[in-house]
N, C-alpha and C. Protein backbone atom coordinates (compact mmCIF):
# COMPACT_ATOMS: atom_id res chain seq x y z
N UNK A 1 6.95 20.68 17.77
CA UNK A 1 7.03 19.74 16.65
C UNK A 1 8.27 18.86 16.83
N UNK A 2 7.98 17.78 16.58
CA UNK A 2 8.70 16.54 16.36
C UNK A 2 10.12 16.84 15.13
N UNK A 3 11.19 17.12 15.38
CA UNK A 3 12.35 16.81 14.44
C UNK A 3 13.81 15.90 14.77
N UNK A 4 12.76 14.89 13.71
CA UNK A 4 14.05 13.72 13.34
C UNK A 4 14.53 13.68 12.16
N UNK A 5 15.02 15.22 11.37
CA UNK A 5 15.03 14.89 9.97
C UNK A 5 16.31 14.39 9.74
N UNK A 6 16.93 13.92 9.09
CA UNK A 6 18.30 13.62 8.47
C UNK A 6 18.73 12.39 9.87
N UNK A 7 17.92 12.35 10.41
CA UNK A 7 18.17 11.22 12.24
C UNK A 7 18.45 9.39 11.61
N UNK A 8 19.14 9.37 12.30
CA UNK A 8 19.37 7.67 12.04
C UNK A 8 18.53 7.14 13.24
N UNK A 9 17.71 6.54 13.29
CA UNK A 9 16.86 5.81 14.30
C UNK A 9 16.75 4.50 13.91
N UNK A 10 17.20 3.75 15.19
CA UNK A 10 17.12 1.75 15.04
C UNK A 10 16.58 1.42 16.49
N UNK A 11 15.43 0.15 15.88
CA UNK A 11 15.12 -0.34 16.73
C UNK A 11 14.08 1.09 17.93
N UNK A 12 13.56 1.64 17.74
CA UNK A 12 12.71 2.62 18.54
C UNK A 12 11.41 2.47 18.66
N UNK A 13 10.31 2.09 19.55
CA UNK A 13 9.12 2.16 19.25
C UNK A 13 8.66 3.45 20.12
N UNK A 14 7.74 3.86 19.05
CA UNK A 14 6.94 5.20 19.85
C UNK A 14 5.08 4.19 19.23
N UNK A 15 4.74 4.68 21.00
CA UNK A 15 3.10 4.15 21.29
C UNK A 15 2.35 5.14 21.89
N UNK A 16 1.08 4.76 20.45
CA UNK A 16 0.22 5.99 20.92
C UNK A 16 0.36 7.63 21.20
N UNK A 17 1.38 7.91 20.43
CA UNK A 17 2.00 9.37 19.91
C UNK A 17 1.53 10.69 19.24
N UNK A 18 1.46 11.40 19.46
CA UNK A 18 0.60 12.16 18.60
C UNK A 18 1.82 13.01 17.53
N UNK A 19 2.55 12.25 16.54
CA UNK A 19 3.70 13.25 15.92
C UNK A 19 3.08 13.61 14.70
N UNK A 20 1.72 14.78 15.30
CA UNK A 20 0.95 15.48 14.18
C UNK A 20 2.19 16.42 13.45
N UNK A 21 2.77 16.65 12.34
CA UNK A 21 3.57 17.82 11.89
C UNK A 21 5.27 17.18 12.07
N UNK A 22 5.51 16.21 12.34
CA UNK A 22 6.70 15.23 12.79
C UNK A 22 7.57 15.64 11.46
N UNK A 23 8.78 15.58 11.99
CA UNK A 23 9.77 15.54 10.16
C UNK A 23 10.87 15.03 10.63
N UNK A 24 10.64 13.45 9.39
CA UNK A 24 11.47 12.82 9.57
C UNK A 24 12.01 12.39 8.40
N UNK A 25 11.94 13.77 7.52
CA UNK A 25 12.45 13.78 6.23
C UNK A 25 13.90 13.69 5.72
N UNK A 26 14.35 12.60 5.16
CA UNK A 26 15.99 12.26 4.99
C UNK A 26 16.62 11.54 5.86
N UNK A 27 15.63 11.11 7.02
CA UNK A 27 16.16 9.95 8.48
C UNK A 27 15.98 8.67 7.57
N UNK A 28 16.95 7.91 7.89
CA UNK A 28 17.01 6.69 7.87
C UNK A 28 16.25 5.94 9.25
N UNK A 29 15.33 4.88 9.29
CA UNK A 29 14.97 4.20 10.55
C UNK A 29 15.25 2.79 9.83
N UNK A 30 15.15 2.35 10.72
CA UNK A 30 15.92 0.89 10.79
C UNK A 30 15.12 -0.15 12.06
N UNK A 31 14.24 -0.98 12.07
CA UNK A 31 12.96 -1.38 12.87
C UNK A 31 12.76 -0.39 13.93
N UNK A 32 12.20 0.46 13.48
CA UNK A 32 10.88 1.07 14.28
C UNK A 32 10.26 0.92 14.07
N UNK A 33 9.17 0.95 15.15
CA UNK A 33 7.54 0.68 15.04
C UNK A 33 7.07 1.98 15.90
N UNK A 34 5.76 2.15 15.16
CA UNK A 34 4.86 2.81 15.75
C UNK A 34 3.51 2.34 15.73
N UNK A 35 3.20 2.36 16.65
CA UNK A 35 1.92 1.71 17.21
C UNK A 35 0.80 2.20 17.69
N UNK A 36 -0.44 2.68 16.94
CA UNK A 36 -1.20 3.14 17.77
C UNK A 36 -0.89 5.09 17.30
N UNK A 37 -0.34 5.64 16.51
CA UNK A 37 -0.22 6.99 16.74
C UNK A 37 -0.07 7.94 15.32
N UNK A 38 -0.55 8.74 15.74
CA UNK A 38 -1.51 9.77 14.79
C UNK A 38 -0.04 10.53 14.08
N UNK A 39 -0.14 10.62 12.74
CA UNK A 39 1.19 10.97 11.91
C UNK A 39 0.77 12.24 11.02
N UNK A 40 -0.63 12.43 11.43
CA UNK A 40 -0.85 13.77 10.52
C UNK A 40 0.18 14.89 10.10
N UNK A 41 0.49 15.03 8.94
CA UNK A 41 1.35 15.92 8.49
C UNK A 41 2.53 15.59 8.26
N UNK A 42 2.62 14.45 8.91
CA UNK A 42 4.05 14.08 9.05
C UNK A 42 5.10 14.16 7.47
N UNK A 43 5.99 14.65 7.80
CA UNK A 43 7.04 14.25 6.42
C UNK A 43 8.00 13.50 6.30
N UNK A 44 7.39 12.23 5.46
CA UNK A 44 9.23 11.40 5.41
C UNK A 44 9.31 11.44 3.93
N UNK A 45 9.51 12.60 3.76
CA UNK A 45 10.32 12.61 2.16
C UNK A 45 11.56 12.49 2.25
N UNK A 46 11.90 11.16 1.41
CA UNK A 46 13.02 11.02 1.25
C UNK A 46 14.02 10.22 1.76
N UNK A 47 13.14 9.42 3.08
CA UNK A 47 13.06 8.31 4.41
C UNK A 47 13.68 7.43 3.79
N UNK A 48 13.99 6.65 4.10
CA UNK A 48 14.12 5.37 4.03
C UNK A 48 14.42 4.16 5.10
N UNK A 49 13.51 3.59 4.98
CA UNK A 49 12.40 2.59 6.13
C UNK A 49 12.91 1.13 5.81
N UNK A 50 13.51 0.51 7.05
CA UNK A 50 13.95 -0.61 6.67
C UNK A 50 13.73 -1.54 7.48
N UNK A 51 12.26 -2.24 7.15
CA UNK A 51 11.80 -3.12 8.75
C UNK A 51 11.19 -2.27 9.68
N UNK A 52 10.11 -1.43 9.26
CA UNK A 52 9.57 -0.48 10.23
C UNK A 52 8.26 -1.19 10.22
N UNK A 53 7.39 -0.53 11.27
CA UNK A 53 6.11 -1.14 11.84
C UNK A 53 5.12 -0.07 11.83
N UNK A 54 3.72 0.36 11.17
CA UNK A 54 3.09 1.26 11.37
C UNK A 54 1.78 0.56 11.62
N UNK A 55 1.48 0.27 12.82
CA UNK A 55 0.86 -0.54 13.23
C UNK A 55 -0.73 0.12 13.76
N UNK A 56 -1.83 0.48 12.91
CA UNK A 56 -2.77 1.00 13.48
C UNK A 56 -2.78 2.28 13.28
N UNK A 57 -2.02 3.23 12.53
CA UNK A 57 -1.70 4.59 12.71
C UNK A 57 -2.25 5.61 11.44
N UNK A 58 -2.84 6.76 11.93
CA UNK A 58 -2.98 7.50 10.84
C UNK A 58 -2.00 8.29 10.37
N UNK A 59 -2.43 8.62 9.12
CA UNK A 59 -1.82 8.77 8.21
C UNK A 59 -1.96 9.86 7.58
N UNK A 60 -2.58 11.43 7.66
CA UNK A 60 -3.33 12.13 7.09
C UNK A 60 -2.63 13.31 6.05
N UNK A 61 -2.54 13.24 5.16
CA UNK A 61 -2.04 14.48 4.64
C UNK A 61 -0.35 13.88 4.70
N UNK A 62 0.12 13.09 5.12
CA UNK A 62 1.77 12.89 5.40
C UNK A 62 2.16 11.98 3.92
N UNK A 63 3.72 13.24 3.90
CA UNK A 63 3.88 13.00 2.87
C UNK A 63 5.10 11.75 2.81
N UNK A 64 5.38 10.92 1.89
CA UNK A 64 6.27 10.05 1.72
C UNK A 64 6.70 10.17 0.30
N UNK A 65 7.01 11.34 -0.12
CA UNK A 65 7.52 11.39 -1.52
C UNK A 65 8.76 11.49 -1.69
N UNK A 66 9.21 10.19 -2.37
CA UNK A 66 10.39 9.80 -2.64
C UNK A 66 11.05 8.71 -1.24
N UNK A 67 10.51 8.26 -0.28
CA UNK A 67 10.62 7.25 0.46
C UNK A 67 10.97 5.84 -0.26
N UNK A 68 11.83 5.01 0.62
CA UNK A 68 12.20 4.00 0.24
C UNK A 68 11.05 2.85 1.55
N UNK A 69 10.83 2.04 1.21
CA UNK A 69 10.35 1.08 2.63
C UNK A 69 10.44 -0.20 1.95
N UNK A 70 11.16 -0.59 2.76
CA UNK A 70 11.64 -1.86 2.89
C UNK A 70 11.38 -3.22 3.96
N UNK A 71 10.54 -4.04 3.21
CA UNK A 71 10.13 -4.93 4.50
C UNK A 71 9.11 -4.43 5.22
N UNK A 72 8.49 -3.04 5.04
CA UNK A 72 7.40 -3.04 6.09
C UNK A 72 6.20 -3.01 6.20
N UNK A 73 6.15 -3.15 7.66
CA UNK A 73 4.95 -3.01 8.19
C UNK A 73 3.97 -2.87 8.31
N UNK A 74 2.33 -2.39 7.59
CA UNK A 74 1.56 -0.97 7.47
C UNK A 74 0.10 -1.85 8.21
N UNK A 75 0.34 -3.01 8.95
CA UNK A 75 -1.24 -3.37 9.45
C UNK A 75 -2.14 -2.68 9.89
N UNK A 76 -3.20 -2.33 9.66
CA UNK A 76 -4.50 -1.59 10.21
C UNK A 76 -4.43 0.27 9.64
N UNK A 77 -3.10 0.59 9.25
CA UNK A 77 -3.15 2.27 9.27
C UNK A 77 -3.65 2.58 8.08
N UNK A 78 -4.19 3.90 8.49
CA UNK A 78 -5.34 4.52 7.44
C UNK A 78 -4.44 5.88 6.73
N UNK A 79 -4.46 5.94 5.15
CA UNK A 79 -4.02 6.76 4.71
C UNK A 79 -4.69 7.61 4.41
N UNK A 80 -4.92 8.81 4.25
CA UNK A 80 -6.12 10.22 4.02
C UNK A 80 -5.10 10.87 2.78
N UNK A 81 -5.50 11.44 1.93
CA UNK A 81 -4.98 12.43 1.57
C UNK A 81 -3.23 12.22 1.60
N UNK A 82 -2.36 11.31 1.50
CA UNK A 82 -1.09 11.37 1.88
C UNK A 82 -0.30 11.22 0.63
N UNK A 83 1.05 11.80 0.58
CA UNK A 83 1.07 11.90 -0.71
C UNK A 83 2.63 10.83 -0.97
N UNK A 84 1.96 9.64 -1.76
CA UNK A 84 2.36 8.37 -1.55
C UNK A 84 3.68 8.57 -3.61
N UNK A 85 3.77 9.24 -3.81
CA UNK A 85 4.31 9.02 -5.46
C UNK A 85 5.57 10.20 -5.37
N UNK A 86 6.71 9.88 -5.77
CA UNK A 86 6.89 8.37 -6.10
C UNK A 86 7.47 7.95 -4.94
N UNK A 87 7.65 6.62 -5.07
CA UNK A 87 7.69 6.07 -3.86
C UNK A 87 8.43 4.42 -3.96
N UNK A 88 9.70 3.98 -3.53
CA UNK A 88 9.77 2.26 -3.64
C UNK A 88 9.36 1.82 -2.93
N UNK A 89 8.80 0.72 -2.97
CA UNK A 89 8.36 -0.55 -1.72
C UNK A 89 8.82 -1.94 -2.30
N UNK A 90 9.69 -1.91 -1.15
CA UNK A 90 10.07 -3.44 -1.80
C UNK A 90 9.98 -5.05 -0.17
N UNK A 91 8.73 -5.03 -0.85
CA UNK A 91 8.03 -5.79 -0.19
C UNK A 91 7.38 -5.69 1.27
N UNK A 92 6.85 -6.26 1.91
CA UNK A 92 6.14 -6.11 2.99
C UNK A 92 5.09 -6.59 3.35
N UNK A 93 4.18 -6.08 4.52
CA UNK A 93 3.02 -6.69 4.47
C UNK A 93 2.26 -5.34 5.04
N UNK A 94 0.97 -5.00 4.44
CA UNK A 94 0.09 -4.47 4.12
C UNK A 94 -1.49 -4.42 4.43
N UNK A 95 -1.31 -5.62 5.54
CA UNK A 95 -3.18 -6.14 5.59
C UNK A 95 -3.72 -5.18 6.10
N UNK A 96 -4.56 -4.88 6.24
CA UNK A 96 -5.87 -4.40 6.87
C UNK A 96 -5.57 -2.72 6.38
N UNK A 97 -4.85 -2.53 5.52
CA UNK A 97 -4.29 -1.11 5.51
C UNK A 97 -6.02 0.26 4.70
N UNK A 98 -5.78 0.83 5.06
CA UNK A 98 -6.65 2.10 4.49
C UNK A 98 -6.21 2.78 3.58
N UNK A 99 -6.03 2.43 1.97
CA UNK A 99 -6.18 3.44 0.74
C UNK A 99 -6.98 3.60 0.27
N UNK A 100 -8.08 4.14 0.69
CA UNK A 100 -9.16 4.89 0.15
C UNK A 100 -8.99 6.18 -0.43
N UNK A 101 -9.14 6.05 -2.22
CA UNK A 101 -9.01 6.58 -2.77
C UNK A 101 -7.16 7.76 -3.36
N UNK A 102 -6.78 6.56 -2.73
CA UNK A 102 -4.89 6.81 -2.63
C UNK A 102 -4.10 6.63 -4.42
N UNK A 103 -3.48 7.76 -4.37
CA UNK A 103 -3.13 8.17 -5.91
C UNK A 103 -1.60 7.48 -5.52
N UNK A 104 -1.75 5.86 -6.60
CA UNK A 104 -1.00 4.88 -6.23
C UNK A 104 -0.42 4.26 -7.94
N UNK A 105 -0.26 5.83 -8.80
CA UNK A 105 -0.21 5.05 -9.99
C UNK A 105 1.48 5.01 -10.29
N UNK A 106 1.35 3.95 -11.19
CA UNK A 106 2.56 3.70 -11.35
C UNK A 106 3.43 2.87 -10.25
N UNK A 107 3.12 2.85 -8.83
CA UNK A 107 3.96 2.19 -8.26
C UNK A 107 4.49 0.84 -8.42
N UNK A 108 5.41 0.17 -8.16
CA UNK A 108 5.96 -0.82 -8.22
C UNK A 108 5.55 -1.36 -7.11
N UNK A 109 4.41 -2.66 -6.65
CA UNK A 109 4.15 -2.87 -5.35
C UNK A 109 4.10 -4.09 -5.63
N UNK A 110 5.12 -4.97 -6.64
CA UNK A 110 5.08 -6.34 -6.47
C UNK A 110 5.07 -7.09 -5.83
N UNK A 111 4.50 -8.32 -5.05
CA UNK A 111 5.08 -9.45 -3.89
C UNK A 111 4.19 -8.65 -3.00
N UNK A 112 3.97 -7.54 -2.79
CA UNK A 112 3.37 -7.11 -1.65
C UNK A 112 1.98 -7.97 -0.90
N UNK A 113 1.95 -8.11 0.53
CA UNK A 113 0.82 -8.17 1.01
C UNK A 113 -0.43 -7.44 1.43
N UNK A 114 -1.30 -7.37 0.73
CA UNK A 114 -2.26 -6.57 1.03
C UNK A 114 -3.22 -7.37 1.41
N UNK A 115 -3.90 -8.38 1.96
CA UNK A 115 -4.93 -8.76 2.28
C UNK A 115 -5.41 -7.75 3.00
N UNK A 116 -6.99 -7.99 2.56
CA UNK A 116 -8.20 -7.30 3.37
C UNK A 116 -7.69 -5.84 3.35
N UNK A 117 -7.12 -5.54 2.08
CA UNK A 117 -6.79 -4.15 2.40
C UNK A 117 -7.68 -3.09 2.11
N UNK A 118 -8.29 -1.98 2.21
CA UNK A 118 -9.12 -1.01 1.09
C UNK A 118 -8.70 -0.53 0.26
N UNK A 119 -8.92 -0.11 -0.82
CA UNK A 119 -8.05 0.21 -2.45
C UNK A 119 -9.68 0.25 -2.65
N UNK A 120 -10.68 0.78 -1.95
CA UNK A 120 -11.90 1.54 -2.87
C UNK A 120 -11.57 2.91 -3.35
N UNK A 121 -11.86 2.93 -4.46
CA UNK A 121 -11.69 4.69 -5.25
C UNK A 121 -10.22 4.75 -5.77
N UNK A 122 -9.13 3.57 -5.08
CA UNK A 122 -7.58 4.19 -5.10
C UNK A 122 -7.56 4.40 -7.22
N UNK A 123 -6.31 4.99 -7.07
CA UNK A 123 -5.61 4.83 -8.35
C UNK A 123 -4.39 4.10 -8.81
N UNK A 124 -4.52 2.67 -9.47
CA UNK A 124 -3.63 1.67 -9.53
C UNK A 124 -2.87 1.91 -10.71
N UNK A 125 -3.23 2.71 -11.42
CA UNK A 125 -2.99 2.69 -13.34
C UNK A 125 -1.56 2.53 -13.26
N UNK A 126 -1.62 1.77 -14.68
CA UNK A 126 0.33 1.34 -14.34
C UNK A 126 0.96 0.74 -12.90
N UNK A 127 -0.06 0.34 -11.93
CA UNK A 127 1.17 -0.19 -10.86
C UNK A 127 1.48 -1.62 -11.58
N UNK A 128 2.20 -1.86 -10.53
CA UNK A 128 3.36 -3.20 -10.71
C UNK A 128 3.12 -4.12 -9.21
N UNK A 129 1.50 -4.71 -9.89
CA UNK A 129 1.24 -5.36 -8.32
C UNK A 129 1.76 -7.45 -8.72
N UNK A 130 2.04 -7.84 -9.82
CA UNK A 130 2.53 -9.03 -9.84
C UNK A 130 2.78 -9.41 -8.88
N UNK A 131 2.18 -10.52 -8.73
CA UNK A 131 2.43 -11.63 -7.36
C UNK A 131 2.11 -10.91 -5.97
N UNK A 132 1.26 -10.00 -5.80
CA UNK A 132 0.54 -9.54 -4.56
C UNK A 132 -0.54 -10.13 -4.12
N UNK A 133 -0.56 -10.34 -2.93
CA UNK A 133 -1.85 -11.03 -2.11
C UNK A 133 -2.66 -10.23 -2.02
N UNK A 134 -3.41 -10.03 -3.10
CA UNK A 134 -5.27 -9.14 -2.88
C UNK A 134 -6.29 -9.46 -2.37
N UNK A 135 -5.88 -10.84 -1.31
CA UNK A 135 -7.10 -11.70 -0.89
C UNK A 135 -7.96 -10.72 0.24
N UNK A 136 -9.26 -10.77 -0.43
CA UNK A 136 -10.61 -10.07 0.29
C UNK A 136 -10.09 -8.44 0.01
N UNK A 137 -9.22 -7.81 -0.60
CA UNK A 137 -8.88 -6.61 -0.73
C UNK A 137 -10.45 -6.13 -1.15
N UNK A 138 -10.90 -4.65 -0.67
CA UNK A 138 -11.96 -4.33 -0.96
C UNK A 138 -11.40 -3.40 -2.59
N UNK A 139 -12.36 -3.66 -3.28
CA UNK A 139 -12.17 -3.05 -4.65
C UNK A 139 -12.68 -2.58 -5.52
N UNK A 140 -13.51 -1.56 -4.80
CA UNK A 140 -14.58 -1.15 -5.84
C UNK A 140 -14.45 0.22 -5.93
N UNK A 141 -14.63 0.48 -7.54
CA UNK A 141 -14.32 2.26 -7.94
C UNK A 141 -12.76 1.97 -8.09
N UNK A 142 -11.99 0.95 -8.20
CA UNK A 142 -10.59 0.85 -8.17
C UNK A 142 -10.08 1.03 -10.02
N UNK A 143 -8.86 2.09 -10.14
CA UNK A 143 -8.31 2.17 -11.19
C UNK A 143 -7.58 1.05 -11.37
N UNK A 144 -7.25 0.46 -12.43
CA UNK A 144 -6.20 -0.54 -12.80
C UNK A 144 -6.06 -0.54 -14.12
N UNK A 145 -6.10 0.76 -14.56
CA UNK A 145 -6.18 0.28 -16.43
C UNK A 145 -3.95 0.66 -16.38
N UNK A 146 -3.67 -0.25 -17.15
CA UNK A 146 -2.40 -0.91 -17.17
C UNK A 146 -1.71 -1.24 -16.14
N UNK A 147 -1.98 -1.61 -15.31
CA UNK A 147 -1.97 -2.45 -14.29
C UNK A 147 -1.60 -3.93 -14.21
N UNK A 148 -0.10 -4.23 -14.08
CA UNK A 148 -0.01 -5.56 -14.26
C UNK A 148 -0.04 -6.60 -12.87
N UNK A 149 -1.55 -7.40 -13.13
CA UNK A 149 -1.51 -8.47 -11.72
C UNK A 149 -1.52 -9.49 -11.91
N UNK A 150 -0.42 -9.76 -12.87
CA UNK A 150 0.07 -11.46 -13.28
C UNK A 150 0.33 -12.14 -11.86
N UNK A 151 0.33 -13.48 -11.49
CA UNK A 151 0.55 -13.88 -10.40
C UNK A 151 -0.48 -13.83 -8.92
N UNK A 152 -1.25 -12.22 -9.21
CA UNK A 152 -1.30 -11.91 -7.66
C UNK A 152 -2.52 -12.60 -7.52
N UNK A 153 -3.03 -12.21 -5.93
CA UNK A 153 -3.80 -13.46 -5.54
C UNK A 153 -4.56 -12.69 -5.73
N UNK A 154 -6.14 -13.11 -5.63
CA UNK A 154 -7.61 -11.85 -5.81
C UNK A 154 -9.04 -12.81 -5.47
N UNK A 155 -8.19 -14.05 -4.49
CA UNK A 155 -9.56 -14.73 -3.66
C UNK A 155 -10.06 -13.83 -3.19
N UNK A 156 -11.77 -13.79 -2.87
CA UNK A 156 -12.40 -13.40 -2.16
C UNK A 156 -12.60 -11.79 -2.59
N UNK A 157 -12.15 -11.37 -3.93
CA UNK A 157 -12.31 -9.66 -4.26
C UNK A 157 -13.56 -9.80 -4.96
N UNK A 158 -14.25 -8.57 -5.02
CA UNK A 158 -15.20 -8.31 -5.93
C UNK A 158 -14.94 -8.17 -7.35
N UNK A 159 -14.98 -9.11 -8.23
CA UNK A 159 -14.54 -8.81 -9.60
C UNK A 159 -14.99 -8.34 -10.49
N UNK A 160 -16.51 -7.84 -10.00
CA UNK A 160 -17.46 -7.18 -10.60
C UNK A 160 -17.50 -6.10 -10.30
N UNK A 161 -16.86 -5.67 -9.44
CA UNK A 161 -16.25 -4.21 -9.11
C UNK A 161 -15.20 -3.29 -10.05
N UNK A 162 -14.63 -3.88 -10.33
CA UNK A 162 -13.71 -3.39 -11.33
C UNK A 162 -13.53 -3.64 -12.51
N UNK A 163 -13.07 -1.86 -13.23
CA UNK A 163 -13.05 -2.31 -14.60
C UNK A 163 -11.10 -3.15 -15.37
N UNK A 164 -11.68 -4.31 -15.73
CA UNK A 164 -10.63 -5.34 -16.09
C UNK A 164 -10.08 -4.69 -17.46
N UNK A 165 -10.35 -3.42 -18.27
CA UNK A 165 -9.83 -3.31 -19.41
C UNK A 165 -7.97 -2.56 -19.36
N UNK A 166 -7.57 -3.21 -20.25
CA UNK A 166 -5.98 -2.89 -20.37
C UNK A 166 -5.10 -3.54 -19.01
N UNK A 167 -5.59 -4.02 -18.00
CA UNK A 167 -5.30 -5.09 -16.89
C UNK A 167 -4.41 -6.76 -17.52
N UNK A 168 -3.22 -6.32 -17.18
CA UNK A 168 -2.51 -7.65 -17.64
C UNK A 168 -2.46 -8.72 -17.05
N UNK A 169 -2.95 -9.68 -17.11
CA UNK A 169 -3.21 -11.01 -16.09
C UNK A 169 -2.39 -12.14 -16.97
N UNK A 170 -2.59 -13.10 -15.86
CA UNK A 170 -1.94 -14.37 -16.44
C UNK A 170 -3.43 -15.51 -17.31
N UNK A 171 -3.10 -16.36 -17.66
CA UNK A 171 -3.76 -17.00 -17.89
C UNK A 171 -4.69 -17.98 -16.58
N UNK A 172 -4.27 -18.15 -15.74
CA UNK A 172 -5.19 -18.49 -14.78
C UNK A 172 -6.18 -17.60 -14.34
N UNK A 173 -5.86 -16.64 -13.79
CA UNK A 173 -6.58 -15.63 -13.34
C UNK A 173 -7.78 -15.04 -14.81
N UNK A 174 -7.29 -15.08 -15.92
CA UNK A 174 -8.54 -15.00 -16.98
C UNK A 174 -9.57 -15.81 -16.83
N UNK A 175 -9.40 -17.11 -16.18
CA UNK A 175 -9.78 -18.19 -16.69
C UNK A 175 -10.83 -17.97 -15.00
N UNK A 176 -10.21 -17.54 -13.86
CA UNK A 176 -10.97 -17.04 -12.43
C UNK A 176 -11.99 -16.35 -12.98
N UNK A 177 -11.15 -14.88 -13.38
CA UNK A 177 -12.21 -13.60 -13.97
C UNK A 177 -13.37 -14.22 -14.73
N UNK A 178 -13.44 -15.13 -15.75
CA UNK A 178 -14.32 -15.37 -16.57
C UNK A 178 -15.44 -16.18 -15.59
N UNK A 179 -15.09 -17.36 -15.04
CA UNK A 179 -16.02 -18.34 -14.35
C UNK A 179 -16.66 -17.44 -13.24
N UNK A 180 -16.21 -16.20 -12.67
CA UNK A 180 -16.79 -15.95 -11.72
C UNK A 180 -18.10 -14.66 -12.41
N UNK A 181 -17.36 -14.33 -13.84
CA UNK A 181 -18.78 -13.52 -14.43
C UNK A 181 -19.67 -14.71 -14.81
N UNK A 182 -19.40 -15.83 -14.60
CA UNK A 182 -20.62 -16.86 -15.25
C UNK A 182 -20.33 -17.74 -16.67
N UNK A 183 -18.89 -17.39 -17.01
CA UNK A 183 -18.37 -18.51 -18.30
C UNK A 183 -18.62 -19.66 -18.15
N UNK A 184 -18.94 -20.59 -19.05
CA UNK A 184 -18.40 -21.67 -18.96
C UNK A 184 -17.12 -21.54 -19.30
N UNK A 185 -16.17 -22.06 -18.91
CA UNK A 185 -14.62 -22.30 -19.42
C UNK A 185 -14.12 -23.65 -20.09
N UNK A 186 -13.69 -23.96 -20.80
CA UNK A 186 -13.74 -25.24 -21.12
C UNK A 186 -12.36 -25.74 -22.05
N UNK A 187 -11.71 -26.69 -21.14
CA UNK A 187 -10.10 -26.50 -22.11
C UNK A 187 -9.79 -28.04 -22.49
């Protein structure tokens, strides 16, 4: 087994890795990327990620409770079972990422990029997605009851997928939501 716990790591890429059971719980990293490699089990409780890259990588069962990430990375990686709360993220980009069915309540994931992300089944209740790019995010079976997505983007989502009750929006986006169930809108 892989131990980097309490490890300061900058600038490191590991490709195509297998750090099934890895602990890199209480390490600070500082741009690493990983690319391509399997993180099952892994533990970064308590991490804090600053400009890291998880580029393609699973995710299974690995825990990040109480992680900080900053600025990063998460294109293409699939989360299973990982145990994401609580958790800061302060900002990043997010596309193509895998939360299927990811217990994501309460988080603070403002500004974030998620295009084309999956968030089928996830649990949003209470996040703090204001001003996030949800464009083409898949979204169906998605929690969001108090859920504030003032600002965020939600071209191209299924809006008939989700239930909109207790969901705080701005006034534009009411005015999206409505025309795309078939309103006339008229101001």
């Amino acid at each position: 087994m892989h131990d980097f716990s309490r490890e300061v790591l900058s600038g490191r890429t590991f490709t195509g890795e297998r750090l099934v059971g890895a602990d890199f719980s209480e390490a600070e990293l500082t741009r690493v990327v990983f690319e391509d490699c399997d993180l099952t089990g892994a533990e970064l409780t308590s991490a804090v990620l600053d400009t890291c890259a998880f580029l393609g990588c699973r995710m299974e069962r690995t825990r990040l409770f109480g992680s900080v990430l900053r600025g990063c990375k998460l294109t293409g990686s699939t989360f299973v079972r990982a145990a994401l709360r609580p958790l800061t993220v302060e900002g990043g980009d997010w596309s193509w990422v895998s939360l299927r069915s990811a217990d994501l309540r309460g988080l603070g994931l403002a500004g974030l990029s998620l295009p084309d992300a999956d968030l089928t089944e996830a649990d949003l209740s209470g996040a703090d997605l204001s001003g996030a790019d949800l464009t083409r995010a898949q979204l169906r079976g998605v929690r969001l009851r108090g859920a504030d997505l003032r600002g965020a983007r939600l071209d191209g989502c299924d809006v008939d997928a989700v239930d909109w009750r207790e969901v705080r929006l701005d006034v534009a986006q009411a005015v999206h939501l409505a025309r795309a169930r078939g309103a006339l809108v008229e101001g």
